[in-house]
PDB file of N, CA and C in Angstrom:
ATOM      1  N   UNK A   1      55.727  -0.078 -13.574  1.00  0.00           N
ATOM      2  CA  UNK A   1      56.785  -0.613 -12.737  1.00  0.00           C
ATOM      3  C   UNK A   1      56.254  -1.866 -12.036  1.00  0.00           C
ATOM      4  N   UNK A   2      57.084  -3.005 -11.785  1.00  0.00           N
ATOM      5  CA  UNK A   2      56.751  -4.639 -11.242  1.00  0.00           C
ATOM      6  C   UNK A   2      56.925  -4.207  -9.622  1.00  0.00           C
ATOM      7  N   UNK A   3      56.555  -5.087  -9.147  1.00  0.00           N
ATOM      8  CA  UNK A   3      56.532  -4.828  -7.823  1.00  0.00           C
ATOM      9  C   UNK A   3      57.383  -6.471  -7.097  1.00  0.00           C
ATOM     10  N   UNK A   4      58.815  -5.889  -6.441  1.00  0.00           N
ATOM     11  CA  UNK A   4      59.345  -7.508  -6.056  1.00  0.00           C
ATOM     12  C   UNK A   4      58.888  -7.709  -5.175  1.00  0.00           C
ATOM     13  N   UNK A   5      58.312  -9.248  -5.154  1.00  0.00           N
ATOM     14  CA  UNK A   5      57.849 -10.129  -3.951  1.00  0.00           C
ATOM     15  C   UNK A   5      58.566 -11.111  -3.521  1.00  0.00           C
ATOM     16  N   UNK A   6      58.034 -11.770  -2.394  1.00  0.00           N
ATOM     17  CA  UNK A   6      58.992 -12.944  -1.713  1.00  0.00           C
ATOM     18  C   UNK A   6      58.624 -13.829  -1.848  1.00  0.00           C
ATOM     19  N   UNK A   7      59.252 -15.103  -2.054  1.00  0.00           N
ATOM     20  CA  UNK A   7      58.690 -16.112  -2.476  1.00  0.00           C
ATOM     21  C   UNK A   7      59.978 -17.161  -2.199  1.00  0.00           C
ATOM     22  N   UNK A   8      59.619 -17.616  -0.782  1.00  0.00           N
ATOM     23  CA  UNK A   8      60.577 -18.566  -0.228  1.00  0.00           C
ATOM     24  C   UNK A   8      61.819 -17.845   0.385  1.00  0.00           C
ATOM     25  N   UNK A   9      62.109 -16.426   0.265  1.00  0.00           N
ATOM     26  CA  UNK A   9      63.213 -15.826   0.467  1.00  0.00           C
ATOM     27  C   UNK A   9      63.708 -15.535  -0.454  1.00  0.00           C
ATOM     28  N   UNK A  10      63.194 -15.641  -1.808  1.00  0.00           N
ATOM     29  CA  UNK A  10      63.692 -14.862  -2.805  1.00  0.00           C
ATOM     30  C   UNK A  10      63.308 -14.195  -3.616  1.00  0.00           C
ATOM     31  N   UNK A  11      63.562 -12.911  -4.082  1.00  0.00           N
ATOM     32  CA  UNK A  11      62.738 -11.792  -5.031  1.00  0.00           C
ATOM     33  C   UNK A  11      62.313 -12.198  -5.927  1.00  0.00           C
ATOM     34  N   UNK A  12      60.843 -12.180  -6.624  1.00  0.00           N
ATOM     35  CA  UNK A  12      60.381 -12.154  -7.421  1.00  0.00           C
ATOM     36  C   UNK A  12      59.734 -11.080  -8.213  1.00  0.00           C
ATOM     37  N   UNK A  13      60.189 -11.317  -9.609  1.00  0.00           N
ATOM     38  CA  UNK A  13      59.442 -10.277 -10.182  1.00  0.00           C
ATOM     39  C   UNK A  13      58.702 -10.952 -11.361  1.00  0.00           C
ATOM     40  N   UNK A  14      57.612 -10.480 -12.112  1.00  0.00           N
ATOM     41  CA  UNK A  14      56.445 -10.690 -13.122  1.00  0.00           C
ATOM     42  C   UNK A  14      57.067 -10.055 -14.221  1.00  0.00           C
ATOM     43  N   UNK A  15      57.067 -10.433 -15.640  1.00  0.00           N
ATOM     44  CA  UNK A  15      57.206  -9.912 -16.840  1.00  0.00           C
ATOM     45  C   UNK A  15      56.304  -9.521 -17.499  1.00  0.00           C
ATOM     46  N   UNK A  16      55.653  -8.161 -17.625  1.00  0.00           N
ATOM     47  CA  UNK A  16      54.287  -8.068 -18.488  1.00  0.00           C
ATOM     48  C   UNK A  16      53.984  -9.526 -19.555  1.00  0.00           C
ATOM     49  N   UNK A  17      52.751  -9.367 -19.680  1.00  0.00           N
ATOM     50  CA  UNK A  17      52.234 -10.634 -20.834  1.00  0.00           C
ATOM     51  C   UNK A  17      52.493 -10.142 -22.359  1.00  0.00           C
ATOM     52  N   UNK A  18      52.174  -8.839 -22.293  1.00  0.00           N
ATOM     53  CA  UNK A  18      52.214  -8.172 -23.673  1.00  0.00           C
ATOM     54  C   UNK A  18      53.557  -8.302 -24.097  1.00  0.00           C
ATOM     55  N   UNK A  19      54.765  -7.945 -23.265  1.00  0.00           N
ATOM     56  CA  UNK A  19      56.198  -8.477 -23.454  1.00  0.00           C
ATOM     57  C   UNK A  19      56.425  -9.324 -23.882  1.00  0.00           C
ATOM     58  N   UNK A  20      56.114 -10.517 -23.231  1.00  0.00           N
ATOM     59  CA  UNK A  20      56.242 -12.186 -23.548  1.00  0.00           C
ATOM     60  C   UNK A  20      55.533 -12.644 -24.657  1.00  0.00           C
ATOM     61  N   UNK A  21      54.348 -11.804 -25.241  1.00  0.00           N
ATOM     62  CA  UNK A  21      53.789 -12.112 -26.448  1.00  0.00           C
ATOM     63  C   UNK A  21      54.548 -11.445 -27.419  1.00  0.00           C
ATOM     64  N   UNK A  22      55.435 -10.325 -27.063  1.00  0.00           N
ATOM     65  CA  UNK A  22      56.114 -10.113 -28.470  1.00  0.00           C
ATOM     66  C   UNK A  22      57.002 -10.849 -28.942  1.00  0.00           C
ATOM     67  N   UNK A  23      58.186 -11.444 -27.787  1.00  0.00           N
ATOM     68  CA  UNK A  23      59.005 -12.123 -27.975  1.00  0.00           C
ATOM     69  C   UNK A  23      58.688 -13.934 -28.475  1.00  0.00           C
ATOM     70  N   UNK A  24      57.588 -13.944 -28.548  1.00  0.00           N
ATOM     71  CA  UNK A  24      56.927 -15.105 -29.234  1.00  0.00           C
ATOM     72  C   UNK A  24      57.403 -16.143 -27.980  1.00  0.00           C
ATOM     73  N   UNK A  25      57.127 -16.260 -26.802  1.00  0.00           N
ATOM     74  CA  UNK A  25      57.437 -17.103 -25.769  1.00  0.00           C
ATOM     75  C   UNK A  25      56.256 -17.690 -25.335  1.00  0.00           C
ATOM     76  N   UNK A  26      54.985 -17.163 -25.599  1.00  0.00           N
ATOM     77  CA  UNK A  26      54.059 -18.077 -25.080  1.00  0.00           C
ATOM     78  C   UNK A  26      53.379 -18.865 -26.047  1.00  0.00           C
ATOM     79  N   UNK A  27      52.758 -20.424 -25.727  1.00  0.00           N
ATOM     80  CA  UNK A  27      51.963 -21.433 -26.315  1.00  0.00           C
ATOM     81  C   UNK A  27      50.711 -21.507 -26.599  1.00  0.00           C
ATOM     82  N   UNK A  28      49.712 -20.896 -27.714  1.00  0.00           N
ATOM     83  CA  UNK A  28      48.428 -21.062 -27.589  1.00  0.00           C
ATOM     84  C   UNK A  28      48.303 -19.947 -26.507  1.00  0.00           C
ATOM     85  N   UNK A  29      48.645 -18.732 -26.182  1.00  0.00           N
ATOM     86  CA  UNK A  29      48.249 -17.829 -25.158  1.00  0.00           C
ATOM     87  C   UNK A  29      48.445 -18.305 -23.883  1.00  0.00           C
ATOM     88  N   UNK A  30      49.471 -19.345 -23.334  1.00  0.00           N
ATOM     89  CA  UNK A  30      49.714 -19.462 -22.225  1.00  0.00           C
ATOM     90  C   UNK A  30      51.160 -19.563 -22.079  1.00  0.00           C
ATOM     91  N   UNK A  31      51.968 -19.837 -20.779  1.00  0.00           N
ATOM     92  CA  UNK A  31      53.360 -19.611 -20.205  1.00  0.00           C
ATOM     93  C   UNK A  31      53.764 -21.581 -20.824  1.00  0.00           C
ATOM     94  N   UNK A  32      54.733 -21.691 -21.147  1.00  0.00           N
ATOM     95  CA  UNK A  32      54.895 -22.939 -21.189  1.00  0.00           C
ATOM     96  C   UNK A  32      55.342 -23.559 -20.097  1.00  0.00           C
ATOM     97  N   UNK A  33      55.335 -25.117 -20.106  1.00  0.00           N
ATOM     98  CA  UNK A  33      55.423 -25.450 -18.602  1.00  0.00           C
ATOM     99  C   UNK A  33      56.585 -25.184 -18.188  1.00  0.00           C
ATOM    100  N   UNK A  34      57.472 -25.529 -18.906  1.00  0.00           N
ATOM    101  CA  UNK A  34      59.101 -25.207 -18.258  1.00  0.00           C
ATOM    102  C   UNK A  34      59.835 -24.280 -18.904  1.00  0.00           C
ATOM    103  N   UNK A  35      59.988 -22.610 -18.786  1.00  0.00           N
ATOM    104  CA  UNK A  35      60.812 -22.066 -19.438  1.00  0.00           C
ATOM    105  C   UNK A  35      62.085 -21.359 -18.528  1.00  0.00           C
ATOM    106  N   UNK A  36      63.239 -21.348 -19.045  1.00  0.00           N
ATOM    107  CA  UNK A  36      64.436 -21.478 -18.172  1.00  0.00           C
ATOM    108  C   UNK A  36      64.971 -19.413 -18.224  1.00  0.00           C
ATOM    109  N   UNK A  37      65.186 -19.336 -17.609  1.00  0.00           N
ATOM    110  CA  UNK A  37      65.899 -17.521 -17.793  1.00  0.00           C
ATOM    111  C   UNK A  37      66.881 -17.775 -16.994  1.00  0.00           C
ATOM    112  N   UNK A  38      67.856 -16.696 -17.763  1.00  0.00           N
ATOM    113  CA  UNK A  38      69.204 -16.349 -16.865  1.00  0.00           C
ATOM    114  C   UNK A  38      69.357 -15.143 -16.831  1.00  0.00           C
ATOM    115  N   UNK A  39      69.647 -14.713 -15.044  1.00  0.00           N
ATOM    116  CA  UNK A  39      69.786 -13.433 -15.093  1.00  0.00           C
ATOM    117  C   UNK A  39      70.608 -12.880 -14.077  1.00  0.00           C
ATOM    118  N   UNK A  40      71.289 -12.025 -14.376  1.00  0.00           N
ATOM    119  CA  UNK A  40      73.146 -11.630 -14.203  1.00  0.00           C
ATOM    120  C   UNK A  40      73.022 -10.197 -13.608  1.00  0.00           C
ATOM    121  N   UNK A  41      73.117 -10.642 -12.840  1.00  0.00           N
ATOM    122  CA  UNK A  41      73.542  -8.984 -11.979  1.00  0.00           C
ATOM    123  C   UNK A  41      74.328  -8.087 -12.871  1.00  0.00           C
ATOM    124  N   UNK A  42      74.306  -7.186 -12.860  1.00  0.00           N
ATOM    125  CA  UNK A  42      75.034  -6.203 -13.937  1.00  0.00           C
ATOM    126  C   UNK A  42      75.405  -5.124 -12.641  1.00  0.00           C
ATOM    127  N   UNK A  43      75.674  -4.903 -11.765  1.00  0.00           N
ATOM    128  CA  UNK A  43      75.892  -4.021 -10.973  1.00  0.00           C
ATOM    129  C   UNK A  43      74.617  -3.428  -9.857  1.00  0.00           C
ATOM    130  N   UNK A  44      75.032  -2.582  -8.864  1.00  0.00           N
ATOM    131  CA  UNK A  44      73.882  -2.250  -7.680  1.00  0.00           C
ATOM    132  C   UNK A  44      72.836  -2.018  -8.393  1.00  0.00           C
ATOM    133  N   UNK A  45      71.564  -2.500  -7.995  1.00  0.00           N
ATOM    134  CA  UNK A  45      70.608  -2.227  -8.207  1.00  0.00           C
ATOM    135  C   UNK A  45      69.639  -2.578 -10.005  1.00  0.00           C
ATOM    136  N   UNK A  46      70.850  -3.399 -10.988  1.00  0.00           N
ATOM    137  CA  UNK A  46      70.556  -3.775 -12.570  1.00  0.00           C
ATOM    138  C   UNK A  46      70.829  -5.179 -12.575  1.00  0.00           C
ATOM    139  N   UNK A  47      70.205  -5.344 -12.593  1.00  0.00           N
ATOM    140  CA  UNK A  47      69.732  -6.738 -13.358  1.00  0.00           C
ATOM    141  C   UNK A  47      69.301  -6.903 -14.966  1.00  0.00           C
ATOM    142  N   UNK A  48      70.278  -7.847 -15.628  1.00  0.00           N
ATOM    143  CA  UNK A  48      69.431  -8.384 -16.482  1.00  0.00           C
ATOM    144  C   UNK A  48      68.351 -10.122 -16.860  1.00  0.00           C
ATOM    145  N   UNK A  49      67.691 -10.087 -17.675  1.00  0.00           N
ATOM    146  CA  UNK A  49      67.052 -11.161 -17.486  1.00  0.00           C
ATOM    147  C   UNK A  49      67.158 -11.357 -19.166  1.00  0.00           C
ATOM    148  N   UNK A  50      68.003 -12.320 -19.411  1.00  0.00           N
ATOM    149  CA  UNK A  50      67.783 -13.264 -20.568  1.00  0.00           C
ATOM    150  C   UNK A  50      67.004 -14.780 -20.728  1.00  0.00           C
ATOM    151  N   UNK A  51      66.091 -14.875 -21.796  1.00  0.00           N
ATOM    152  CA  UNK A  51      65.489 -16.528 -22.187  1.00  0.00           C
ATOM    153  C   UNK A  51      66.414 -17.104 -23.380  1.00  0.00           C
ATOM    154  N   UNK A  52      66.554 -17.956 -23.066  1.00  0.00           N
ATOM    155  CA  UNK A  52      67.807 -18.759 -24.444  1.00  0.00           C
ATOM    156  C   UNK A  52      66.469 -18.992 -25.497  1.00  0.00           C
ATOM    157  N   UNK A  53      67.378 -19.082 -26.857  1.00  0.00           N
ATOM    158  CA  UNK A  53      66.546 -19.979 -27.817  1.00  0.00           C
ATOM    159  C   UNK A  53      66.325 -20.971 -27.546  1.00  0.00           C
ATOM    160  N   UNK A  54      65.533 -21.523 -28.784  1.00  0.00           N
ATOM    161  CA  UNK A  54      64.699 -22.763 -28.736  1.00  0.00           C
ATOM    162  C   UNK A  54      65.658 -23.688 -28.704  1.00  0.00           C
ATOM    163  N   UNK A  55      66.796 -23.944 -28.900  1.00  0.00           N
ATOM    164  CA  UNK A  55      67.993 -25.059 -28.943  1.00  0.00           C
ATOM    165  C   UNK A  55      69.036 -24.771 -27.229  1.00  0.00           C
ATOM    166  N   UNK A  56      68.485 -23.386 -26.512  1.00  0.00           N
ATOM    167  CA  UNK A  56      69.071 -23.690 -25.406  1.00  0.00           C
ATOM    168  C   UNK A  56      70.124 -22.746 -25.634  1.00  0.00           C
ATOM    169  N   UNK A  57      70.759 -22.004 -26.505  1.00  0.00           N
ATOM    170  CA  UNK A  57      71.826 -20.967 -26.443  1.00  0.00           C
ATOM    171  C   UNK A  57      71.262 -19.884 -26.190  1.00  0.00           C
ATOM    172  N   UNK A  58      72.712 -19.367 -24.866  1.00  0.00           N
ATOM    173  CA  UNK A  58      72.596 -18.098 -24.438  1.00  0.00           C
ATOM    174  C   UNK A  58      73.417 -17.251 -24.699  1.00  0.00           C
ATOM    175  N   UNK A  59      74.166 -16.344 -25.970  1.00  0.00           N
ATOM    176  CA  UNK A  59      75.111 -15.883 -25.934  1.00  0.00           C
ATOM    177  C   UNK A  59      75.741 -15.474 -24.787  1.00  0.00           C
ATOM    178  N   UNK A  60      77.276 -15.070 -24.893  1.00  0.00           N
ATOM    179  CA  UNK A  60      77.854 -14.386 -24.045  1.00  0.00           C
ATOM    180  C   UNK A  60      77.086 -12.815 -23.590  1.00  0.00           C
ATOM    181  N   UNK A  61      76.664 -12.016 -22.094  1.00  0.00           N
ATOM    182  CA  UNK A  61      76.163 -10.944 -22.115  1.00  0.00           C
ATOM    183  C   UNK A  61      76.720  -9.792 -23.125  1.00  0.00           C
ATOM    184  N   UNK A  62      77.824 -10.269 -23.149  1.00  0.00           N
ATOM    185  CA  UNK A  62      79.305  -8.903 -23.535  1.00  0.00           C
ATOM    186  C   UNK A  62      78.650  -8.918 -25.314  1.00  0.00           C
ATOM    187  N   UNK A  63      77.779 -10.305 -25.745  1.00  0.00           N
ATOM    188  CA  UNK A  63      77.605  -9.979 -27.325  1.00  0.00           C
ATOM    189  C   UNK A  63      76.054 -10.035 -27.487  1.00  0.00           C
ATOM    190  N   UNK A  64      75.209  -9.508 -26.031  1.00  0.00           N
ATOM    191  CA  UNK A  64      74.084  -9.260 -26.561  1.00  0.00           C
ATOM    192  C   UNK A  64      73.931  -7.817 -27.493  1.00  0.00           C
ATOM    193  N   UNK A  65      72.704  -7.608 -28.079  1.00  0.00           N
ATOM    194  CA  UNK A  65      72.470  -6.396 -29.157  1.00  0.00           C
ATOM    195  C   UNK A  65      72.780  -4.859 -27.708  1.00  0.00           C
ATOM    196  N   UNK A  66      71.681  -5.370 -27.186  1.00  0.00           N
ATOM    197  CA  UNK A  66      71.618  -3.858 -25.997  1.00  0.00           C
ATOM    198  C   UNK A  66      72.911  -3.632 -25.065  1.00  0.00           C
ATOM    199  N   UNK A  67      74.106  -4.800 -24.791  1.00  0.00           N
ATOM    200  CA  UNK A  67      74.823  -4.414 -24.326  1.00  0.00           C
ATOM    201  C   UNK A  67      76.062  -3.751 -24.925  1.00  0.00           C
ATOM    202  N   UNK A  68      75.826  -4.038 -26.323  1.00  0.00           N
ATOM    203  CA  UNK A  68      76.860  -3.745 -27.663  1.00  0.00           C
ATOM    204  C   UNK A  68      76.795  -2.231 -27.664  1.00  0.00           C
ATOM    205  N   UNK A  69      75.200  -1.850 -28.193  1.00  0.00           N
ATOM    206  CA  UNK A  69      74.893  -0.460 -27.833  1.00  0.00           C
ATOM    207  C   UNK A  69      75.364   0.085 -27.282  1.00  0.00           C
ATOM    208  N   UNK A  70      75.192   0.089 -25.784  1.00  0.00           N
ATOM    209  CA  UNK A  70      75.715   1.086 -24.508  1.00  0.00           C
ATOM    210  C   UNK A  70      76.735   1.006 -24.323  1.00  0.00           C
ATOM    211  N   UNK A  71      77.721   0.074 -24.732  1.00  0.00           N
ATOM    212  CA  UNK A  71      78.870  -0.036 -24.567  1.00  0.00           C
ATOM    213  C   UNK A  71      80.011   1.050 -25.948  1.00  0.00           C
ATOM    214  N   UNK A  72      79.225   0.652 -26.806  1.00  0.00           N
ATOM    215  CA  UNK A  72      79.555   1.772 -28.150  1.00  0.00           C
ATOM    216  C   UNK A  72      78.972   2.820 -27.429  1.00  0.00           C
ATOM    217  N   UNK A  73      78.027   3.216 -27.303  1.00  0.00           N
ATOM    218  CA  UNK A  73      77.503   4.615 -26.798  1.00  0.00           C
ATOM    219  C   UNK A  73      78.615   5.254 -25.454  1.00  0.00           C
ATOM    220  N   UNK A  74      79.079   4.775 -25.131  1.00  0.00           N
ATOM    221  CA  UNK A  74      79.515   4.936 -23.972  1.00  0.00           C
ATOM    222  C   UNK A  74      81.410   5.252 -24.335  1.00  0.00           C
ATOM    223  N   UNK A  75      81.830   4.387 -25.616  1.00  0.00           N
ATOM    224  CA  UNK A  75      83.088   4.639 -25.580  1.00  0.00           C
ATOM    225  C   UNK A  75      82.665   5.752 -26.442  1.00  0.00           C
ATOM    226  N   UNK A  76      81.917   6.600 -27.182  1.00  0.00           N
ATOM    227  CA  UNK A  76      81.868   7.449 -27.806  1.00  0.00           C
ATOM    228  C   UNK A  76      81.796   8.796 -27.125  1.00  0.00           C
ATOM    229  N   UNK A  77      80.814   8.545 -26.298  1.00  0.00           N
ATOM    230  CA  UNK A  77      80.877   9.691 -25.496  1.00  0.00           C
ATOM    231  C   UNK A  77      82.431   9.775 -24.224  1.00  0.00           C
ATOM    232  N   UNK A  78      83.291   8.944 -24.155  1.00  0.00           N
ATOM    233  CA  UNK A  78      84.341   9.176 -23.718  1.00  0.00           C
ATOM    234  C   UNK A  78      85.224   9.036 -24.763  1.00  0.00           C
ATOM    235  N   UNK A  79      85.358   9.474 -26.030  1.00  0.00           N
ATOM    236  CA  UNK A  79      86.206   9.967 -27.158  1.00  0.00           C
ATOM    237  C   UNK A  79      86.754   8.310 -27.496  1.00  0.00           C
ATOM    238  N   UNK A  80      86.617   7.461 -27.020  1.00  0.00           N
ATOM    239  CA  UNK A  80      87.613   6.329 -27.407  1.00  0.00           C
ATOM    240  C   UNK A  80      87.485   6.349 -28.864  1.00  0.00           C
ATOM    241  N   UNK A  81      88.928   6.093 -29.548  1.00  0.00           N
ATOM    242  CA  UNK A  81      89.345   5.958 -30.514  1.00  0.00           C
ATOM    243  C   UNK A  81      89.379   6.783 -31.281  1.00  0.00           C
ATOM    244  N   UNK A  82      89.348   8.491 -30.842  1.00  0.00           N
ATOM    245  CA  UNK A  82      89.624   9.426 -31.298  1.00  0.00           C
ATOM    246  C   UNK A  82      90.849  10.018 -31.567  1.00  0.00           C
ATOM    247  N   UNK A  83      91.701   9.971 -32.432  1.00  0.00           N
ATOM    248  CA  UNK A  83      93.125  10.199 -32.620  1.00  0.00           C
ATOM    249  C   UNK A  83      93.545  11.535 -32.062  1.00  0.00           C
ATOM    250  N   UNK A  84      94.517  11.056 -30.520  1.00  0.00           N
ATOM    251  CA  UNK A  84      94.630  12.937 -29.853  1.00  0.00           C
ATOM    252  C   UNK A  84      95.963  13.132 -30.819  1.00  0.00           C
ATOM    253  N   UNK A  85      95.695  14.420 -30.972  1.00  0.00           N
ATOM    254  CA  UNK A  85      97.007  15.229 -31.632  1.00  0.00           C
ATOM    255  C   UNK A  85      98.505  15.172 -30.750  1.00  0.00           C
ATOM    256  N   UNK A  86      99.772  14.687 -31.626  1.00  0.00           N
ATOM    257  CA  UNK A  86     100.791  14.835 -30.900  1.00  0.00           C
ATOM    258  C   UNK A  86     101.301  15.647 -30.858  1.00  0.00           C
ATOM    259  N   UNK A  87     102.192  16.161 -29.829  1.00  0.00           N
ATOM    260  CA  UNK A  87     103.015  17.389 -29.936  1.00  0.00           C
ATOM    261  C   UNK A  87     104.527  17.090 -30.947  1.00  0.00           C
ATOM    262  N   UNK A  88     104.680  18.624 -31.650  1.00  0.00           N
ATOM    263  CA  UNK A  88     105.582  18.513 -32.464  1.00  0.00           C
ATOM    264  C   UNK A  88     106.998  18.789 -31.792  1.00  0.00           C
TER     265      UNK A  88
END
């Protein structure tokens, strides 16, 4: 677990290195000088944190992979699109 710090009045948090090396974000084993993140409150207490590609696109959140997931996971487990039986 990261630990948030302050920094000018605003929370900071650290991204493991091992993370950032999977996602192929660092240069020669270091942080590059300028890399940009966007990150969107998702409700109390969730945050997400996206890095755009190399050309600068950030999809829409609604068509990232993990939010597609939970969002399918979620209408499934509340039956959506399960045909209810009508009465005769």
């Amino acid at each position: 677990m990261q630990k948030l710090q302050n920094h000018g009045g605003s929370g900071v948090v650290t991204l493991p290195r091992d993370d950032l090396e999977k996602d192929d974000l660092l240069e020669q084993g270091e942080l590059p000088d300028e890399q940009h993140l966007d990150v969107d409150r998702l409700g109390r207490r969730t945050y997400v944190v996206r890095i755009p590609e190399e050309g600068g696109d950030l999809p829409e959140l609604s068509q990232c992979e993990v939010v597609e997931r939970l969002a399918a996971k979620r209408a499934l487990d509340l039956g959506v699109g399960r045909g209810t039986p009508q009465a005769d």
